[in-house]
C-alpha atoms as a PDB file:
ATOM      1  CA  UNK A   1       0.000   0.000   0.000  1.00  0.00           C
ATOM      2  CA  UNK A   2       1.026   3.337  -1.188  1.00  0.00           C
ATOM      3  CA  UNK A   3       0.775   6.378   1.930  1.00  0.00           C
ATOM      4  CA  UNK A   4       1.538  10.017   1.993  1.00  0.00           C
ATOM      5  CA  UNK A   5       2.133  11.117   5.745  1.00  0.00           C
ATOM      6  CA  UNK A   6       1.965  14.319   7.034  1.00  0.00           C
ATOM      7  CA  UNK A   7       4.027  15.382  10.074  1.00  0.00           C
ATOM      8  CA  UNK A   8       4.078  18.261  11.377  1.00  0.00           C
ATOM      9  CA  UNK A   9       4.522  20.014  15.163  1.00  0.00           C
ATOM     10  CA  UNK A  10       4.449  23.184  17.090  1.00  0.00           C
ATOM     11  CA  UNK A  11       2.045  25.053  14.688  1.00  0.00           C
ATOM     12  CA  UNK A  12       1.085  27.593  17.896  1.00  0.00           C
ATOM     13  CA  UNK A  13      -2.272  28.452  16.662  1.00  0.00           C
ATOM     14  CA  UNK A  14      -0.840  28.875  13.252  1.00  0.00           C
ATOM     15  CA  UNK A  15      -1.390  26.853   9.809  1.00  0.00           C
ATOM     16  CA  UNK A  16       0.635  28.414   7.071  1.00  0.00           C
ATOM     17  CA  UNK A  17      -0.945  28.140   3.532  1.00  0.00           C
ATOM     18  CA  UNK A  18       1.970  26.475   1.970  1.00  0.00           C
ATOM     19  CA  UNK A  19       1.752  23.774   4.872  1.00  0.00           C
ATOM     20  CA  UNK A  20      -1.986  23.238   3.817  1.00  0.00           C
ATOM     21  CA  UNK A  21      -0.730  22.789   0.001  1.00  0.00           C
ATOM     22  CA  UNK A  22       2.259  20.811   1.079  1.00  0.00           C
ATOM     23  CA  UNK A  23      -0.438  18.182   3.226  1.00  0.00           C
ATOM     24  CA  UNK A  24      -2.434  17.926  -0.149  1.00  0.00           C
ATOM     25  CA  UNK A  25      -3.541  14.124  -0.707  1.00  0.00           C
ATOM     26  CA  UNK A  26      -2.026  13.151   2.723  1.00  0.00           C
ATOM     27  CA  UNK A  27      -3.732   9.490   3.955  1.00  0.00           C
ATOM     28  CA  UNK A  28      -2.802  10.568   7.580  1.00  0.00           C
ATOM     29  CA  UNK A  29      -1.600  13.373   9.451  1.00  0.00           C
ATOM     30  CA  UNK A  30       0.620  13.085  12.415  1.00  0.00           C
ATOM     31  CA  UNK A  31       0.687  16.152  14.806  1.00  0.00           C
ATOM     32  CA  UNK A  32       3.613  16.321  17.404  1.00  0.00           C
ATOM     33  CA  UNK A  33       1.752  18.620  19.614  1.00  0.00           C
ATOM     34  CA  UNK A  34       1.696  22.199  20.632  1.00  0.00           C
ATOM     35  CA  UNK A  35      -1.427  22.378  18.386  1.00  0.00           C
ATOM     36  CA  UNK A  36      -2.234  25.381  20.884  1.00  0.00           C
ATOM     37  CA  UNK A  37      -6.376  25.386  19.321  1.00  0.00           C
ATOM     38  CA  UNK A  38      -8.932  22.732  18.238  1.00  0.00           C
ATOM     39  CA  UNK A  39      -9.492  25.052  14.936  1.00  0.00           C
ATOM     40  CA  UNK A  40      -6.226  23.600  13.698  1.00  0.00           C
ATOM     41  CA  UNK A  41      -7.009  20.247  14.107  1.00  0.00           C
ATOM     42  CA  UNK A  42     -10.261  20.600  12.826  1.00  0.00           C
ATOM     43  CA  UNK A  43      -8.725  22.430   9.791  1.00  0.00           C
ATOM     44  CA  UNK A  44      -6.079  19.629   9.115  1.00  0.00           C
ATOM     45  CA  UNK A  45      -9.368  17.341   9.513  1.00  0.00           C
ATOM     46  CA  UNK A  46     -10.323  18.740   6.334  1.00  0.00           C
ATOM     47  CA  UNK A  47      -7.325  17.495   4.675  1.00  0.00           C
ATOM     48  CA  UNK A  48      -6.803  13.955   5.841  1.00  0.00           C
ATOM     49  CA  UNK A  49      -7.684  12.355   8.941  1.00  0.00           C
ATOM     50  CA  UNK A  50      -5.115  13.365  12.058  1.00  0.00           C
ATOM     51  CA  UNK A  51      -3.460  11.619  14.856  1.00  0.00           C
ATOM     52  CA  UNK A  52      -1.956  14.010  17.768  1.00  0.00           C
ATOM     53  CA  UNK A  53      -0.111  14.102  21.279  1.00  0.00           C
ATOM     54  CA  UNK A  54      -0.421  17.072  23.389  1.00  0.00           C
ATOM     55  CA  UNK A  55       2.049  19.220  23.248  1.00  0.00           C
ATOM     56  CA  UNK A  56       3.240  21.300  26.932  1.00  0.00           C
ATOM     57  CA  UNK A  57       1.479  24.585  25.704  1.00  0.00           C
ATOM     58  CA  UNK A  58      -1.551  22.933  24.616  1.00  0.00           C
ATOM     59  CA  UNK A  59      -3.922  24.221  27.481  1.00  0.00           C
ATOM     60  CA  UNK A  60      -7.517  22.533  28.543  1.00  0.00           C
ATOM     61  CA  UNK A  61      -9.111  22.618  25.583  1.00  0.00           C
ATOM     62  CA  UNK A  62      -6.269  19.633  25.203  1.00  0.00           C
ATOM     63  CA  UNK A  63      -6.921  17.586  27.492  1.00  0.00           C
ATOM     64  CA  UNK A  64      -8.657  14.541  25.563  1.00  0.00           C
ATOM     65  CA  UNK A  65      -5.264  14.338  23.417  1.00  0.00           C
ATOM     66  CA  UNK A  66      -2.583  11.499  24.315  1.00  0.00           C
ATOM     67  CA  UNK A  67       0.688  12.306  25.578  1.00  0.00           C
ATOM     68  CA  UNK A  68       1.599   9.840  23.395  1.00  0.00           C
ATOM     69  CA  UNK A  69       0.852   7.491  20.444  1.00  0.00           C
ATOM     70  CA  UNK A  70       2.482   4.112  19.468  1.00  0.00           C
ATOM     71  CA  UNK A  71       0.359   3.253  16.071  1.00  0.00           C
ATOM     72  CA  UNK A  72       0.827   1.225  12.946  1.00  0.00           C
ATOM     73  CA  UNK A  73       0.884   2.689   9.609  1.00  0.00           C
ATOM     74  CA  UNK A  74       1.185   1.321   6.182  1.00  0.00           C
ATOM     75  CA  UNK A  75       3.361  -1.939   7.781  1.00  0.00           C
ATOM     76  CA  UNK A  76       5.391   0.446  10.221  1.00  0.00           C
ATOM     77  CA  UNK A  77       5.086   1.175  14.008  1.00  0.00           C
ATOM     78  CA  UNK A  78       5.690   4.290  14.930  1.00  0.00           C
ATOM     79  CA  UNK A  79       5.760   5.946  18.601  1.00  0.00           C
ATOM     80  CA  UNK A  80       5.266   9.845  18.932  1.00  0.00           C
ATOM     81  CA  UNK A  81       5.510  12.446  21.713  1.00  0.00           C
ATOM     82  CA  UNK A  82       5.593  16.059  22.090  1.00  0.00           C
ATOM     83  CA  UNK A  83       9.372  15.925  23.982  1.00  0.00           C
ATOM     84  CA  UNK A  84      12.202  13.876  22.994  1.00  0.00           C
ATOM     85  CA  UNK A  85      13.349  12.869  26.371  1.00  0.00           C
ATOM     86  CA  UNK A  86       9.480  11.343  27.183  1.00  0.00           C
ATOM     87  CA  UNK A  87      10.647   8.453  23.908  1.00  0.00           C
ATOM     88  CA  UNK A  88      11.240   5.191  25.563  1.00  0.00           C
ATOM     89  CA  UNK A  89      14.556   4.286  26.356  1.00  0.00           C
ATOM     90  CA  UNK A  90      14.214   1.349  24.174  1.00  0.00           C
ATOM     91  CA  UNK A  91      12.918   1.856  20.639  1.00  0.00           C
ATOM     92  CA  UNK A  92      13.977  -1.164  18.833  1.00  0.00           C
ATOM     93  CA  UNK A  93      10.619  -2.548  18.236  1.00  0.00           C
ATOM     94  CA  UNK A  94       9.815   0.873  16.401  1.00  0.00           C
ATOM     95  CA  UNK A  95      10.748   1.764  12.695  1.00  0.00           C
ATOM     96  CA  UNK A  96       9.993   5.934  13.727  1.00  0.00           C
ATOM     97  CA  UNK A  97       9.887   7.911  16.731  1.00  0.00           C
ATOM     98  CA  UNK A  98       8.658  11.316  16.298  1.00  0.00           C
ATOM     99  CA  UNK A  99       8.765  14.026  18.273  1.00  0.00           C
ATOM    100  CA  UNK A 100       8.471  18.302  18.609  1.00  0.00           C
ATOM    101  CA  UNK A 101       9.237  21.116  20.935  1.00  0.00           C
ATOM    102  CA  UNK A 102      12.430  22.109  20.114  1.00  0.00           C
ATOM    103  CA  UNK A 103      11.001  23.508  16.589  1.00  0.00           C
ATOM    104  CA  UNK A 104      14.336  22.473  14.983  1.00  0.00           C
ATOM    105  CA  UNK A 105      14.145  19.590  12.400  1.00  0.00           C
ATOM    106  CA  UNK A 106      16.074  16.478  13.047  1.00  0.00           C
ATOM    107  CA  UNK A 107      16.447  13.410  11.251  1.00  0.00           C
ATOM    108  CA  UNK A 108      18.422  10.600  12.927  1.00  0.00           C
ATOM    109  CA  UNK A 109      18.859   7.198  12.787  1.00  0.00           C
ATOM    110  CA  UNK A 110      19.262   5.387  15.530  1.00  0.00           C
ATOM    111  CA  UNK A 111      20.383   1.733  16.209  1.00  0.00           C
ATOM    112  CA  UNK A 112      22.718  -0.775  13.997  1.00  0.00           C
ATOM    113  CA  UNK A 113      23.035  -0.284  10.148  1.00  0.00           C
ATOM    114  CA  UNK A 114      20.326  -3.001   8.598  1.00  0.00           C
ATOM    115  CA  UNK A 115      17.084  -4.100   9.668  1.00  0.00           C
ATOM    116  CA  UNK A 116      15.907  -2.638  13.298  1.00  0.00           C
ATOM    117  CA  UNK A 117      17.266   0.783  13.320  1.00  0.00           C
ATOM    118  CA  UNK A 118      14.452   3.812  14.261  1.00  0.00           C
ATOM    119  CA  UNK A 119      14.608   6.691  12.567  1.00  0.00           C
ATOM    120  CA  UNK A 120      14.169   9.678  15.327  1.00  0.00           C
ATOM    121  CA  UNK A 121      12.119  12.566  13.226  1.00  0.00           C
ATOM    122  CA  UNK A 122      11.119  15.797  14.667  1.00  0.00           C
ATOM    123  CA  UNK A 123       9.751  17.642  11.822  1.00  0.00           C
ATOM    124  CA  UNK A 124      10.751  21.172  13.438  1.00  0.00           C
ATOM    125  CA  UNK A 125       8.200  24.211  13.318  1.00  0.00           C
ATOM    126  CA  UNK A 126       5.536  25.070  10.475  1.00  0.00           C
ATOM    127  CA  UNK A 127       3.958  27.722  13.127  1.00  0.00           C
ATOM    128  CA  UNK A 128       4.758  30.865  13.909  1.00  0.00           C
ATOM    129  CA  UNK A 129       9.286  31.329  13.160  1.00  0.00           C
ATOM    130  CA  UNK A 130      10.789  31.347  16.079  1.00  0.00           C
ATOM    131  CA  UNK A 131      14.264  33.716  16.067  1.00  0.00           C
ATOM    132  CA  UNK A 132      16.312  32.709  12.949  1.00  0.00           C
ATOM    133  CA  UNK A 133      15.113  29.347  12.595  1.00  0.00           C
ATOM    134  CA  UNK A 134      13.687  27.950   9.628  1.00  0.00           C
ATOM    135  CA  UNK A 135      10.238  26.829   8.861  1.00  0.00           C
ATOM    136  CA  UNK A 136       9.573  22.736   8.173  1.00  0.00           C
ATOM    137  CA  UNK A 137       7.610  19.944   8.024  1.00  0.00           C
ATOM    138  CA  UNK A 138       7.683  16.329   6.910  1.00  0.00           C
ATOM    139  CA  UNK A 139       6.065  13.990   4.520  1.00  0.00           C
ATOM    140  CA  UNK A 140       6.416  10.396   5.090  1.00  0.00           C
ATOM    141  CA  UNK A 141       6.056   8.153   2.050  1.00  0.00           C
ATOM    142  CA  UNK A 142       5.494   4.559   2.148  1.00  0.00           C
ATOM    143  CA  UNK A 143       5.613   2.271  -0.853  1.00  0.00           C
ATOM    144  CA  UNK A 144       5.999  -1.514  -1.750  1.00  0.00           C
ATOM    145  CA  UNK A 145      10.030  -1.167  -2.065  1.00  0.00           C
ATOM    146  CA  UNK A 146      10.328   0.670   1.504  1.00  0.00           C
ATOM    147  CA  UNK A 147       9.787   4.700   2.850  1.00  0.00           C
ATOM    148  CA  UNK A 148      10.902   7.533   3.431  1.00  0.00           C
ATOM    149  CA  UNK A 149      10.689  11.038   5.455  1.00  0.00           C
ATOM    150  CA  UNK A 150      11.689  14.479   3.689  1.00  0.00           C
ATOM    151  CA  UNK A 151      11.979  17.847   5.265  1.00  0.00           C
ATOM    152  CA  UNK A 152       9.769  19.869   3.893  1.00  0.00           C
ATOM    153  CA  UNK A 153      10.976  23.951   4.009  1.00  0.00           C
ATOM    154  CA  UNK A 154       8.103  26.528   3.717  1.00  0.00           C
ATOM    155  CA  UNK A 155      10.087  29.794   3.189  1.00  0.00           C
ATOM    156  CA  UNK A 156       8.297  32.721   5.087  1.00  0.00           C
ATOM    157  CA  UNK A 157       6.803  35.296   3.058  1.00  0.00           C
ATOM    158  CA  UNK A 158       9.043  38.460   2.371  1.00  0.00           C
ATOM    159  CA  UNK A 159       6.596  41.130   4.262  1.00  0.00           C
ATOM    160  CA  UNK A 160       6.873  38.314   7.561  1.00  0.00           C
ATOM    161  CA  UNK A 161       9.412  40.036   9.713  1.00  0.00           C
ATOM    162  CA  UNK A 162      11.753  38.485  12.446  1.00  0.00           C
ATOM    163  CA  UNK A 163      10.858  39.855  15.971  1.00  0.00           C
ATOM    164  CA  UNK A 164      13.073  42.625  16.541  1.00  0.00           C
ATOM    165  CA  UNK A 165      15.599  40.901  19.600  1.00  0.00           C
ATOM    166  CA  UNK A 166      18.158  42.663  21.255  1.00  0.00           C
ATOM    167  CA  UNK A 167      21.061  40.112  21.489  1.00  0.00           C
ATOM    168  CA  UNK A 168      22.441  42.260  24.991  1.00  0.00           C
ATOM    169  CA  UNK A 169      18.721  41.704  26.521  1.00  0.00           C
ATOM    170  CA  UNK A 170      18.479  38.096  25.471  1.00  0.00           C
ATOM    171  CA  UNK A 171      22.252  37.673  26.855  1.00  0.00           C
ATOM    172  CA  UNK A 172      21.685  39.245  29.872  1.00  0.00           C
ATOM    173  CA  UNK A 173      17.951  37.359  30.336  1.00  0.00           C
ATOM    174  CA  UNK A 174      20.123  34.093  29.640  1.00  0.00           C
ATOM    175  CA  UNK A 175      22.094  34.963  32.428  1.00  0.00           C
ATOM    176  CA  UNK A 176      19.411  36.081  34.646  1.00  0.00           C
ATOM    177  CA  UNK A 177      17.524  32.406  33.583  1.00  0.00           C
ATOM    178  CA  UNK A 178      20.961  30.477  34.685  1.00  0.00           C
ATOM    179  CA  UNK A 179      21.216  32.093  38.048  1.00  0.00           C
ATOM    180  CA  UNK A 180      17.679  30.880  38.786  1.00  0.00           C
ATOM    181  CA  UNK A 181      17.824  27.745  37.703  1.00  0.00           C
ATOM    182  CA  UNK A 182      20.857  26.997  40.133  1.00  0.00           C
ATOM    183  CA  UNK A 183      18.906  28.463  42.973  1.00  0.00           C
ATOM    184  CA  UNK A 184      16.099  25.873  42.233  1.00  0.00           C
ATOM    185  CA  UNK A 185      13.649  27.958  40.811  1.00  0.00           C
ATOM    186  CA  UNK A 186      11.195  26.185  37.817  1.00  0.00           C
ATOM    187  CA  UNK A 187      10.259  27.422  34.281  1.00  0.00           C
ATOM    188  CA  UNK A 188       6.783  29.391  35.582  1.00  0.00           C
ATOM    189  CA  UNK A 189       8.885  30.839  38.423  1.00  0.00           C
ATOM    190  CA  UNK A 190      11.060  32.441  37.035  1.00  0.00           C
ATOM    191  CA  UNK A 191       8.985  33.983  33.343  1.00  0.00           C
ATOM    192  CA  UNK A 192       6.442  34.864  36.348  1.00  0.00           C
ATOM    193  CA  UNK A 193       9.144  36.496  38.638  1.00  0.00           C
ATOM    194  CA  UNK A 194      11.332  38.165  35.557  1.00  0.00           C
ATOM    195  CA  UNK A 195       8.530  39.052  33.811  1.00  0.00           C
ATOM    196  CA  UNK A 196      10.566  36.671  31.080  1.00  0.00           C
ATOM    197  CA  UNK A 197       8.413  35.376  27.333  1.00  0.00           C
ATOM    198  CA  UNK A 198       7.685  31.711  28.705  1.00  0.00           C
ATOM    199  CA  UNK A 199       8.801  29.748  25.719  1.00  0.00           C
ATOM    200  CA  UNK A 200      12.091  31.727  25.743  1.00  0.00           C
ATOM    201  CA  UNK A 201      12.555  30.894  29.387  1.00  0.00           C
ATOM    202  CA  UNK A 202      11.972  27.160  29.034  1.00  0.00           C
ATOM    203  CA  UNK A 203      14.311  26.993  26.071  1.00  0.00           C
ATOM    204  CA  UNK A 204      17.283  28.337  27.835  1.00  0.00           C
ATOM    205  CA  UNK A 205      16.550  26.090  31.115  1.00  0.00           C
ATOM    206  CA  UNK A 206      16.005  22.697  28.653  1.00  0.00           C
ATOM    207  CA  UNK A 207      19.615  24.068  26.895  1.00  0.00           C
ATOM    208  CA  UNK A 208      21.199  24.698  30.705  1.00  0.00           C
ATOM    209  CA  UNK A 209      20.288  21.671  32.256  1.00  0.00           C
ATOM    210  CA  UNK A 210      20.694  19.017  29.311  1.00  0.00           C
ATOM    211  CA  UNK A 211      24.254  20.957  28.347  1.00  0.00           C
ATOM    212  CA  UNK A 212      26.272  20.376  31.888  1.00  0.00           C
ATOM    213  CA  UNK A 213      28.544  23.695  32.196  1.00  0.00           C
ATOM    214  CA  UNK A 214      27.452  25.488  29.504  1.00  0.00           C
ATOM    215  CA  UNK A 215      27.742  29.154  29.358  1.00  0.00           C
ATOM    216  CA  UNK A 216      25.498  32.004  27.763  1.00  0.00           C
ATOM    217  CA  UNK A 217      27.268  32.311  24.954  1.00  0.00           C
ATOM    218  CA  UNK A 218      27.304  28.376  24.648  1.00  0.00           C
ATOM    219  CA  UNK A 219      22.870  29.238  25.183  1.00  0.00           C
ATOM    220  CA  UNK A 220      23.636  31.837  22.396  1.00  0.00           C
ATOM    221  CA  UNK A 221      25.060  29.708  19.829  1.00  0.00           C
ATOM    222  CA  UNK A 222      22.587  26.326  20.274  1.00  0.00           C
ATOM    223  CA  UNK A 223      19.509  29.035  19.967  1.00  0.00           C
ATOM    224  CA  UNK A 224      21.155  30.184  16.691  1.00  0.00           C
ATOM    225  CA  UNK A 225      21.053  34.191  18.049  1.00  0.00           C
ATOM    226  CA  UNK A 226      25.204  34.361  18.791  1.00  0.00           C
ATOM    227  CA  UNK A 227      26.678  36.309  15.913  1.00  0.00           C
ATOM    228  CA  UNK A 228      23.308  36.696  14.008  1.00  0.00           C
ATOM    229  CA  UNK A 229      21.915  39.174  15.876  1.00  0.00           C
END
């Protein structure tokens, strides 16, 4: 059997035309989560029929979505989740893992070379860009002779501006962020406290605590700002 896949994740309230044409004759649609409103779902409903986690900013409205899925498609299994570290530990009875949150695209294969290895997919943001990141998706294909997933990059239209960010205020924000972290304080604490953009917040503690000793300018470089800015 013949499928086109969808996958997409983090669309925050947003679905971009060009994502709509790119999901055009999808069998399925796989949603990563941070869906962030039932219209999106019930607009990708329109499309093909969709299968989707909840996502961390995915509020009440959320709360009948799974935190995660382990489904068959077209012959393959295939676990999702909104994080990456919530994948199980073992994931060699799985041909794909996919994942969101970090709104960066990843493709990674996992396991030894031959039968059994996973292939790790986050298919990065189609929402709303986030600082100088780019703007993807994925389609999986699935065919008699075997699959495939390809990154699919929706360039932003030339009158959609990047937020104007002042590389000393992020910098000094980043620092602010680390100080709090080692004092114990959570995500909500501290945007709450600082008066700190939430998603920006959580980004530099997920960066601090999974990067042992990093510095701000480490933060800098791994959220793509350092040098761009």
């Amino acid at each position: 059997m013949n499928m086109k896949i969808g996958v997409l994740s983090d669309t925050h309230d947003l679905l971009r035309p060009e994502a709509i044409d790119a999901l055009q004759g999808c069998d399925t649609i796989l949603h990563a989560g941070d869906i962030s409103s039932r219209r999106i779902l019930d607009k990708l409903e329109e499309i093909a029929p969709v299968k989707a986690v909840r996502g961390n900013n995915d509020g009440e409205w959320a709360e009948g979505l799974p935190l995660f899925l382990d489904i068959s498609l077209g012959g393959l299994r295939i676990y999702m989740t909104h994080k990456k570290k919530d994948l199980p530990q073992d994931l060699g009875g799985y041909d794909l893992a996919i994942y969101g949150h970090s709104h960066r695209y990843e493709s990674v294969w996992q396991g030894p070379a031959g039968k059994g290895r996973t292939l790790l997919l986050n298919p990065g943001s189609c929402g709303p860009r986030r600082f100088m990141q780019p703007i993807t998706m994925a389609i999986l294909r699935i065919e008699a002779d075997g699959w495939d997933a390809k990154q699919i990059l929706i360039p932003h239209a030339g009158k959609e501006k990047m937020p104007q960010i002042d590389s000393g205020n992020v910098y000094g924000q980043i620092e602010i962020v680390i100080r709090d972290t080692e004092k114990g304080l959570g995500v909500d604490s501290i945007a709450q406290k600082r008066g700190f953009d939430r998603e920006l917040v959580e980004q530099i503690v997920r960066l601090y605590v999974t990067h042992p000793g990093v510095t701000a300018d480490g933060i800098m470089t791994k959220m793509g700002l350092l040098g761009k800015l």
